[in-house]
PDB file of N, CA and C in Angstrom:
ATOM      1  N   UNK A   1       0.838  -1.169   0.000  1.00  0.00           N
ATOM      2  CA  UNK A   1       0.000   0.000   0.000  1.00  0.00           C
ATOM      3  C   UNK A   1       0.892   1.244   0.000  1.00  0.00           C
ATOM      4  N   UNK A   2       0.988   2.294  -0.879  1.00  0.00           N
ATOM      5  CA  UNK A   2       1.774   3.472  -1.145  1.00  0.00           C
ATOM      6  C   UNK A   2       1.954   4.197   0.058  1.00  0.00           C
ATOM      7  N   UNK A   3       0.671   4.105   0.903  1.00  0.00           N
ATOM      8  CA  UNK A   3       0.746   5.017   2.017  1.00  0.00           C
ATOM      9  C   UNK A   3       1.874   4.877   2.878  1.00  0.00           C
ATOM     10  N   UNK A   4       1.823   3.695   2.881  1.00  0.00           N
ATOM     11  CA  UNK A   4       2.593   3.089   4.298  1.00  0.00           C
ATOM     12  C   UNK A   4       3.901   3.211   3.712  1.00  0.00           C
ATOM     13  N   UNK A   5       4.600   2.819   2.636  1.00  0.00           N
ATOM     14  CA  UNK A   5       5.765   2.973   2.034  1.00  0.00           C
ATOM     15  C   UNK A   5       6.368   4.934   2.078  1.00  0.00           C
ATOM     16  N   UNK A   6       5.397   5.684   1.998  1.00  0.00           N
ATOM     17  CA  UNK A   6       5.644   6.750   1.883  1.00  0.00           C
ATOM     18  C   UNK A   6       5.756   7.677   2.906  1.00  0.00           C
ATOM     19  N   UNK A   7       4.913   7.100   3.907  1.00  0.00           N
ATOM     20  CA  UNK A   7       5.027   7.506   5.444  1.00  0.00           C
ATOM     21  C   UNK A   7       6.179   6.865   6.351  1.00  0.00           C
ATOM     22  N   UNK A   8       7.039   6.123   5.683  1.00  0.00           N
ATOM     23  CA  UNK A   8       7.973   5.455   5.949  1.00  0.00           C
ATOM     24  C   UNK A   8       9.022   6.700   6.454  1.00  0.00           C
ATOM     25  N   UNK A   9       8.907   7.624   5.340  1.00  0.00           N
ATOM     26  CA  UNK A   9      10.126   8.779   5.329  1.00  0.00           C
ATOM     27  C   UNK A   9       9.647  10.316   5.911  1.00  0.00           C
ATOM     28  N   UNK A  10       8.440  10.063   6.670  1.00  0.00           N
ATOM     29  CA  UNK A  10       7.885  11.072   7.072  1.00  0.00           C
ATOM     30  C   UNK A  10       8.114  11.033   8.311  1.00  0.00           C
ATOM     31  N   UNK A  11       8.233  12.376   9.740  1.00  0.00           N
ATOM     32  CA  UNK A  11       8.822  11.499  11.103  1.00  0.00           C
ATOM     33  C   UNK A  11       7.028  11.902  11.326  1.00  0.00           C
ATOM     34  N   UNK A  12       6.293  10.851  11.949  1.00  0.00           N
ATOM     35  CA  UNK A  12       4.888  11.693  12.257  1.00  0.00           C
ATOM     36  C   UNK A  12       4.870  10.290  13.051  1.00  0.00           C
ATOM     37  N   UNK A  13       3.994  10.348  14.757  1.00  0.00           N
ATOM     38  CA  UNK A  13       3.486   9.683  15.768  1.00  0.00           C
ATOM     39  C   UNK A  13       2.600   8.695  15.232  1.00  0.00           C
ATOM     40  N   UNK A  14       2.474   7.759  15.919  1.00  0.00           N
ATOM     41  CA  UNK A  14       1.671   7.066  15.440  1.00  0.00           C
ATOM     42  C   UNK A  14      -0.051   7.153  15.442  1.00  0.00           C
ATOM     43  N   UNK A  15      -0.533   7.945  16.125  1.00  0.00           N
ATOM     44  CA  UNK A  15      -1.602   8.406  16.007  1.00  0.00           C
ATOM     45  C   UNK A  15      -1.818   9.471  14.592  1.00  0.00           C
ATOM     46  N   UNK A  16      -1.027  10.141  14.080  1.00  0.00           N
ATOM     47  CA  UNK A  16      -1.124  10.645  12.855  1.00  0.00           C
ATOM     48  C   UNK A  16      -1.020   9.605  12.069  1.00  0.00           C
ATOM     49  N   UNK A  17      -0.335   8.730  11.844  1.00  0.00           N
ATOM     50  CA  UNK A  17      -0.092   7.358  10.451  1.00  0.00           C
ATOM     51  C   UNK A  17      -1.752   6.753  11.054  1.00  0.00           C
ATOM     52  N   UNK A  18      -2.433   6.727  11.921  1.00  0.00           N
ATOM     53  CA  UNK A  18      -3.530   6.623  11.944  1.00  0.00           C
ATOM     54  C   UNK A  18      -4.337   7.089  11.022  1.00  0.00           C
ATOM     55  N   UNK A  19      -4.441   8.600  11.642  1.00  0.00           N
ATOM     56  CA  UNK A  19      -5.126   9.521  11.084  1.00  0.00           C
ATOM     57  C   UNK A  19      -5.121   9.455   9.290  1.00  0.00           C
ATOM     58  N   UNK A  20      -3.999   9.194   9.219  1.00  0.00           N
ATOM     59  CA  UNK A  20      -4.068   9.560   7.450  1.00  0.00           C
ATOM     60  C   UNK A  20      -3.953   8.331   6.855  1.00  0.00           C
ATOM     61  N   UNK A  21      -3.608   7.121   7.287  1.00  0.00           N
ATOM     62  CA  UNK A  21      -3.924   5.761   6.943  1.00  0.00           C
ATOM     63  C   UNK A  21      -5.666   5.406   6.599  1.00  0.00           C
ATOM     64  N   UNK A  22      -6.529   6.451   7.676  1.00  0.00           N
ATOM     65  CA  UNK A  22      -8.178   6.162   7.993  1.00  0.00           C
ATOM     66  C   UNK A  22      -8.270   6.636   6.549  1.00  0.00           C
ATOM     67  N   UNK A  23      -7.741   7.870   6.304  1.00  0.00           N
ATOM     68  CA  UNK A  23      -7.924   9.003   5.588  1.00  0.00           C
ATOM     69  C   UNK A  23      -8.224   8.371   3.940  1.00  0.00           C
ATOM     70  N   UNK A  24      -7.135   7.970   3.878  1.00  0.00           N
ATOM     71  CA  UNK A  24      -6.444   7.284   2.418  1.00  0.00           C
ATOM     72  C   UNK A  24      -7.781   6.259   2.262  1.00  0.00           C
ATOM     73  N   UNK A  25      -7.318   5.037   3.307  1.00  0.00           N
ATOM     74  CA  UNK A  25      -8.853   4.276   3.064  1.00  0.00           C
ATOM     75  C   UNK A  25     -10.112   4.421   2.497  1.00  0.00           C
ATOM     76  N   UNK A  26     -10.388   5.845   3.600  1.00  0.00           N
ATOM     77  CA  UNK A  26     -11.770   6.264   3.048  1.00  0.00           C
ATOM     78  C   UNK A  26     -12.190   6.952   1.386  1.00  0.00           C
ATOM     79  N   UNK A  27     -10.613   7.669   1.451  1.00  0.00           N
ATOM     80  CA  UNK A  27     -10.693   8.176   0.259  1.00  0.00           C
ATOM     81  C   UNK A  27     -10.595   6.958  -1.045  1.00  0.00           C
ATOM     82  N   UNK A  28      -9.910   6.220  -1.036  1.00  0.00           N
ATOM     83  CA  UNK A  28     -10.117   5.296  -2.220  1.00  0.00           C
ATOM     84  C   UNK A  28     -11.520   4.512  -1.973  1.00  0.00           C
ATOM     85  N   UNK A  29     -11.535   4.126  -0.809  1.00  0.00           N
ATOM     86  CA  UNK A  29     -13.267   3.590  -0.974  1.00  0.00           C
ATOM     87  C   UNK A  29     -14.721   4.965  -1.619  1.00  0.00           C
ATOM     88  N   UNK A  30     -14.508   5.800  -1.023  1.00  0.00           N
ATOM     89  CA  UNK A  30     -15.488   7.129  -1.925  1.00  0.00           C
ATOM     90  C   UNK A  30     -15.031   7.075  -3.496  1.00  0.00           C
ATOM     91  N   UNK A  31     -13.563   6.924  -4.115  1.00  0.00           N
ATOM     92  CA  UNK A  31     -13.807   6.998  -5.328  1.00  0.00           C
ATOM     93  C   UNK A  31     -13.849   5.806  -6.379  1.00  0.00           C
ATOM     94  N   UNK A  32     -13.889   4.542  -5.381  1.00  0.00           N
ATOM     95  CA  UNK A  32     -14.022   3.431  -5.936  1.00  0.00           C
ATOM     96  C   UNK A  32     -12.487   2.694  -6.393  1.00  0.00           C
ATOM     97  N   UNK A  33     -11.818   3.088  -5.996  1.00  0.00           N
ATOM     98  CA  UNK A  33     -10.446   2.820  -6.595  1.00  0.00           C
ATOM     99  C   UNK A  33      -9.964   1.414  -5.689  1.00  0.00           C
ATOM    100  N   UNK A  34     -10.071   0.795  -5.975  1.00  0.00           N
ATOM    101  CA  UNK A  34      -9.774  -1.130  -5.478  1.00  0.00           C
ATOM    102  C   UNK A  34      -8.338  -1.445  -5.685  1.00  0.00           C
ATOM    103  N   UNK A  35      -7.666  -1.038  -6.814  1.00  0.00           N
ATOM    104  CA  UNK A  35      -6.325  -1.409  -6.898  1.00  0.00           C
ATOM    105  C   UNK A  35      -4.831  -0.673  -6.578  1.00  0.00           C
ATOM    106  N   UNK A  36      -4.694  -0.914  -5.518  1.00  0.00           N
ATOM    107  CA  UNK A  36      -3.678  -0.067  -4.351  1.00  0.00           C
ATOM    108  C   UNK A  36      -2.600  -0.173  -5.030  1.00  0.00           C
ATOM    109  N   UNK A  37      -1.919  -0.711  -6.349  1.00  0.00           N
ATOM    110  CA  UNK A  37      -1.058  -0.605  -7.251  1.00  0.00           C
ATOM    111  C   UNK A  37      -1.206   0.081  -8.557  1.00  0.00           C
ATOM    112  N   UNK A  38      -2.313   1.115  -8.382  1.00  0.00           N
ATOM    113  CA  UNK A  38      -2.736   1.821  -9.534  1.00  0.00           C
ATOM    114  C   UNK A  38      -1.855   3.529  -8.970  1.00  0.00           C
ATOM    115  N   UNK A  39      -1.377   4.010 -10.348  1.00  0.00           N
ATOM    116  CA  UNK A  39      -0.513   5.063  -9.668  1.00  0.00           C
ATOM    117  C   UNK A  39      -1.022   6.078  -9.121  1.00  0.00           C
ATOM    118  N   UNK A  40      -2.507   6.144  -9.188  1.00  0.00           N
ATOM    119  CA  UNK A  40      -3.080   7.246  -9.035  1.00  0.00           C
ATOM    120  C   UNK A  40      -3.091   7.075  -6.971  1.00  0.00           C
ATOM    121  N   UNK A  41      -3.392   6.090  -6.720  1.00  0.00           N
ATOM    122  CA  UNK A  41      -3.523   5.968  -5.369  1.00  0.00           C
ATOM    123  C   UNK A  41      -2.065   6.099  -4.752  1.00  0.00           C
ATOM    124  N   UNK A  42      -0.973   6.139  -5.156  1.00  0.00           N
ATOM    125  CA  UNK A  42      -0.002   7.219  -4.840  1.00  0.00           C
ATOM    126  C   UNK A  42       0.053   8.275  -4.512  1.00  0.00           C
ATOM    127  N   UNK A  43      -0.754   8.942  -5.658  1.00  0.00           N
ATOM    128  CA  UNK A  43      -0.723   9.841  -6.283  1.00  0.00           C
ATOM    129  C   UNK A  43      -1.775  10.945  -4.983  1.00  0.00           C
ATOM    130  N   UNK A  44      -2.920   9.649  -4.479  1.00  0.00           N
ATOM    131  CA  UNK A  44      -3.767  10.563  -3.241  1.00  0.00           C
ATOM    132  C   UNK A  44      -2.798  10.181  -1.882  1.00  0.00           C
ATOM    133  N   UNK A  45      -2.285   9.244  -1.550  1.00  0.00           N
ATOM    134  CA  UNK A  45      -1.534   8.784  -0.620  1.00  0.00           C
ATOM    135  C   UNK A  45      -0.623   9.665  -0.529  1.00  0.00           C
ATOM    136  N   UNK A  46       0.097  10.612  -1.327  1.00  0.00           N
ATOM    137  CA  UNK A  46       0.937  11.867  -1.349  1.00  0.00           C
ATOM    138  C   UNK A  46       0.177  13.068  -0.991  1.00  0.00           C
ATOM    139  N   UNK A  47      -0.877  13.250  -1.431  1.00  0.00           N
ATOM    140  CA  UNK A  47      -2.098  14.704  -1.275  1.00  0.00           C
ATOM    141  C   UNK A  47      -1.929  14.556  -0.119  1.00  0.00           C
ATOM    142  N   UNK A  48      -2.970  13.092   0.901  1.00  0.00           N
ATOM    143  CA  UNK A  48      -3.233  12.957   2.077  1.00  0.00           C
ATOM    144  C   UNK A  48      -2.141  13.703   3.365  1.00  0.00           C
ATOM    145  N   UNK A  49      -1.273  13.065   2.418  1.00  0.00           N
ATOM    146  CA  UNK A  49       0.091  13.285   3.741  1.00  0.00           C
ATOM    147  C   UNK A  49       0.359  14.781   3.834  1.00  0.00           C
ATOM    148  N   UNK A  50      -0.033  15.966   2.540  1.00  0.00           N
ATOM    149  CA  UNK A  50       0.110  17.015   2.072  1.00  0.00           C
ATOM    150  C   UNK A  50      -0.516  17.273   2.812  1.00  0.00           C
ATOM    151  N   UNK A  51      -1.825  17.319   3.242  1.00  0.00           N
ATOM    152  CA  UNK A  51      -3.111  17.923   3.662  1.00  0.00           C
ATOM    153  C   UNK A  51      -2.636  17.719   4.983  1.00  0.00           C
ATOM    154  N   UNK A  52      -2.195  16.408   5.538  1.00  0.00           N
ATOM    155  CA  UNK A  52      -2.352  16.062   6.691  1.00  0.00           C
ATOM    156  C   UNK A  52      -1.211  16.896   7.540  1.00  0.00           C
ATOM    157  N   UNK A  53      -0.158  17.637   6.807  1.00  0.00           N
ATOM    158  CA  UNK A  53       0.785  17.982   7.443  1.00  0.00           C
ATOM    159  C   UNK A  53       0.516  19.995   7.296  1.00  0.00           C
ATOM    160  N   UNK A  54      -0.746  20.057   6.692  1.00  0.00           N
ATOM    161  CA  UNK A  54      -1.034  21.325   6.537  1.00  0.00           C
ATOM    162  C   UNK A  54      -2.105  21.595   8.059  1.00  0.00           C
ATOM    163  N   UNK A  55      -2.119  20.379   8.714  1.00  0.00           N
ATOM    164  CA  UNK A  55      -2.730  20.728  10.441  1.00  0.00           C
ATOM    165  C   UNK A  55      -3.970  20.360  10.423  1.00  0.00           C
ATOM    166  N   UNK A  56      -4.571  19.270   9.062  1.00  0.00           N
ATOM    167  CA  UNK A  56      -5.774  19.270   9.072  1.00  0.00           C
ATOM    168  C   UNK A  56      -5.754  17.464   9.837  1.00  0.00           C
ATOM    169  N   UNK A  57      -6.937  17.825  10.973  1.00  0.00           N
ATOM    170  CA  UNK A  57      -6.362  16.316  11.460  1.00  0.00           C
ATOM    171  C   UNK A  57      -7.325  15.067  11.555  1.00  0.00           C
ATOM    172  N   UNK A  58      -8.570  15.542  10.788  1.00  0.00           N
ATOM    173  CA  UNK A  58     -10.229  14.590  11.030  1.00  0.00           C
ATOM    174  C   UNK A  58      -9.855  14.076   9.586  1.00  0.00           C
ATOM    175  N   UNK A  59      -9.713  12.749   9.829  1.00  0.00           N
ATOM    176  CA  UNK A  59      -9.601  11.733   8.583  1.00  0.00           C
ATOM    177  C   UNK A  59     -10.853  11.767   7.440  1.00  0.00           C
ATOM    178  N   UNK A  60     -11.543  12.642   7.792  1.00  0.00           N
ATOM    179  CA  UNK A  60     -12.803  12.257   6.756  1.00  0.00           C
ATOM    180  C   UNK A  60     -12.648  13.848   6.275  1.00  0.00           C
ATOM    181  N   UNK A  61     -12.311  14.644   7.119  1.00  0.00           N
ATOM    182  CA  UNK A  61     -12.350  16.388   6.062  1.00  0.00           C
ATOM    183  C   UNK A  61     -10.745  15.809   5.745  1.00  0.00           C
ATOM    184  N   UNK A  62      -9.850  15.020   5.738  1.00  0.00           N
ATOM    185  CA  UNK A  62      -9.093  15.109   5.281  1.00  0.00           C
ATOM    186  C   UNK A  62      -9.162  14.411   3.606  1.00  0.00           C
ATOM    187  N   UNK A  63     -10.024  13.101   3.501  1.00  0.00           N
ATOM    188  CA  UNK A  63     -10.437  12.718   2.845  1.00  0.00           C
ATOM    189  C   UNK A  63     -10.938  13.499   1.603  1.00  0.00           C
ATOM    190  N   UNK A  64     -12.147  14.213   1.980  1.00  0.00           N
ATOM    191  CA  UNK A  64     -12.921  15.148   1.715  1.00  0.00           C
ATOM    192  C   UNK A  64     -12.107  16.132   0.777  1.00  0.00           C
ATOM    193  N   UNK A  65     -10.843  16.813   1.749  1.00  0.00           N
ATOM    194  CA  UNK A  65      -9.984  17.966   0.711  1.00  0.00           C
ATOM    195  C   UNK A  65      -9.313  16.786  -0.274  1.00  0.00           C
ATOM    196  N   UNK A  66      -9.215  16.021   0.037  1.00  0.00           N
ATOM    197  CA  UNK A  66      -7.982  15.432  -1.477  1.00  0.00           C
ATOM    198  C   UNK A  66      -9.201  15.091  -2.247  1.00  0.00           C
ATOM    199  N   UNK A  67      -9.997  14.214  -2.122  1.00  0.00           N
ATOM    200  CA  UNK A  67     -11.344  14.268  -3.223  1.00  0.00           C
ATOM    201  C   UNK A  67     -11.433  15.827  -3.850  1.00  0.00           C
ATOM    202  N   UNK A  68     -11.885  16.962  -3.291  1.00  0.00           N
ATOM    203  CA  UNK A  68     -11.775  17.828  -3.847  1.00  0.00           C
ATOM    204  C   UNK A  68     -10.638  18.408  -4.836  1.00  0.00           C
ATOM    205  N   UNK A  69      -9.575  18.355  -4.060  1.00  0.00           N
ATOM    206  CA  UNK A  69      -7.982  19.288  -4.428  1.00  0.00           C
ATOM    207  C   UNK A  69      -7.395  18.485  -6.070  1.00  0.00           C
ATOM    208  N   UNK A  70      -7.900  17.201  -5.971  1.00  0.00           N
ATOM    209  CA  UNK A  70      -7.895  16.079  -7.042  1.00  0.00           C
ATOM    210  C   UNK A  70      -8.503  15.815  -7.919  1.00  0.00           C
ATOM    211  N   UNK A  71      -9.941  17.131  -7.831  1.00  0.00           N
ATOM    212  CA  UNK A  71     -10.811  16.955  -8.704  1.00  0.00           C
ATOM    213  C   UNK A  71     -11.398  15.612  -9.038  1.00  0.00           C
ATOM    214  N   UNK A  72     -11.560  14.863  -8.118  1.00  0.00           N
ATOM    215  CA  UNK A  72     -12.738  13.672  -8.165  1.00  0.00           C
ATOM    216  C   UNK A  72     -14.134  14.045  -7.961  1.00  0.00           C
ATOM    217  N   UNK A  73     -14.453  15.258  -7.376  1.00  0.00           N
ATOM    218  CA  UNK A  73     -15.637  15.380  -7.183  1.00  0.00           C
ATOM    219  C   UNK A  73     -16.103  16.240  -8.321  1.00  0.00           C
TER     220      UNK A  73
END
């Protein structure tokens, strides 16, 4: 899963790799995206961590801005 590989190099508590692990989840389940080796889910697994380090910390408005910022919605 991209997330976890990418949060590898990030220093963040483990309650944040929570937070944006929920995040990612939710977000590929809202846009239907099933295959966690498709580049695009990188591609939100990078936003997430973006967003998440911009202080936003509720996994579902975090969700929410990368759906938006990504133009899925």
């Amino acid at each position: 899963m991209p997330i976890y590989r990418l949060l590898q190099n990030v220093p963040m508590g483990p309650e944040e790799i929570t937070r944006l692990t929920t995040a990612y989840e939710e977000t590929l389940r809202t846009i239907g995206l099933v295959d966690r080796n498709d580049p695009i889910a990188e591609m939100i697994a990078k936003k997430i961590i973006e967003i998440g380090q911009r202080g936003v910390q509720d996994p579902t408005q975090i969700s929410e801005l990368t759906i938006k910022e990504m133009g899925f919605s």
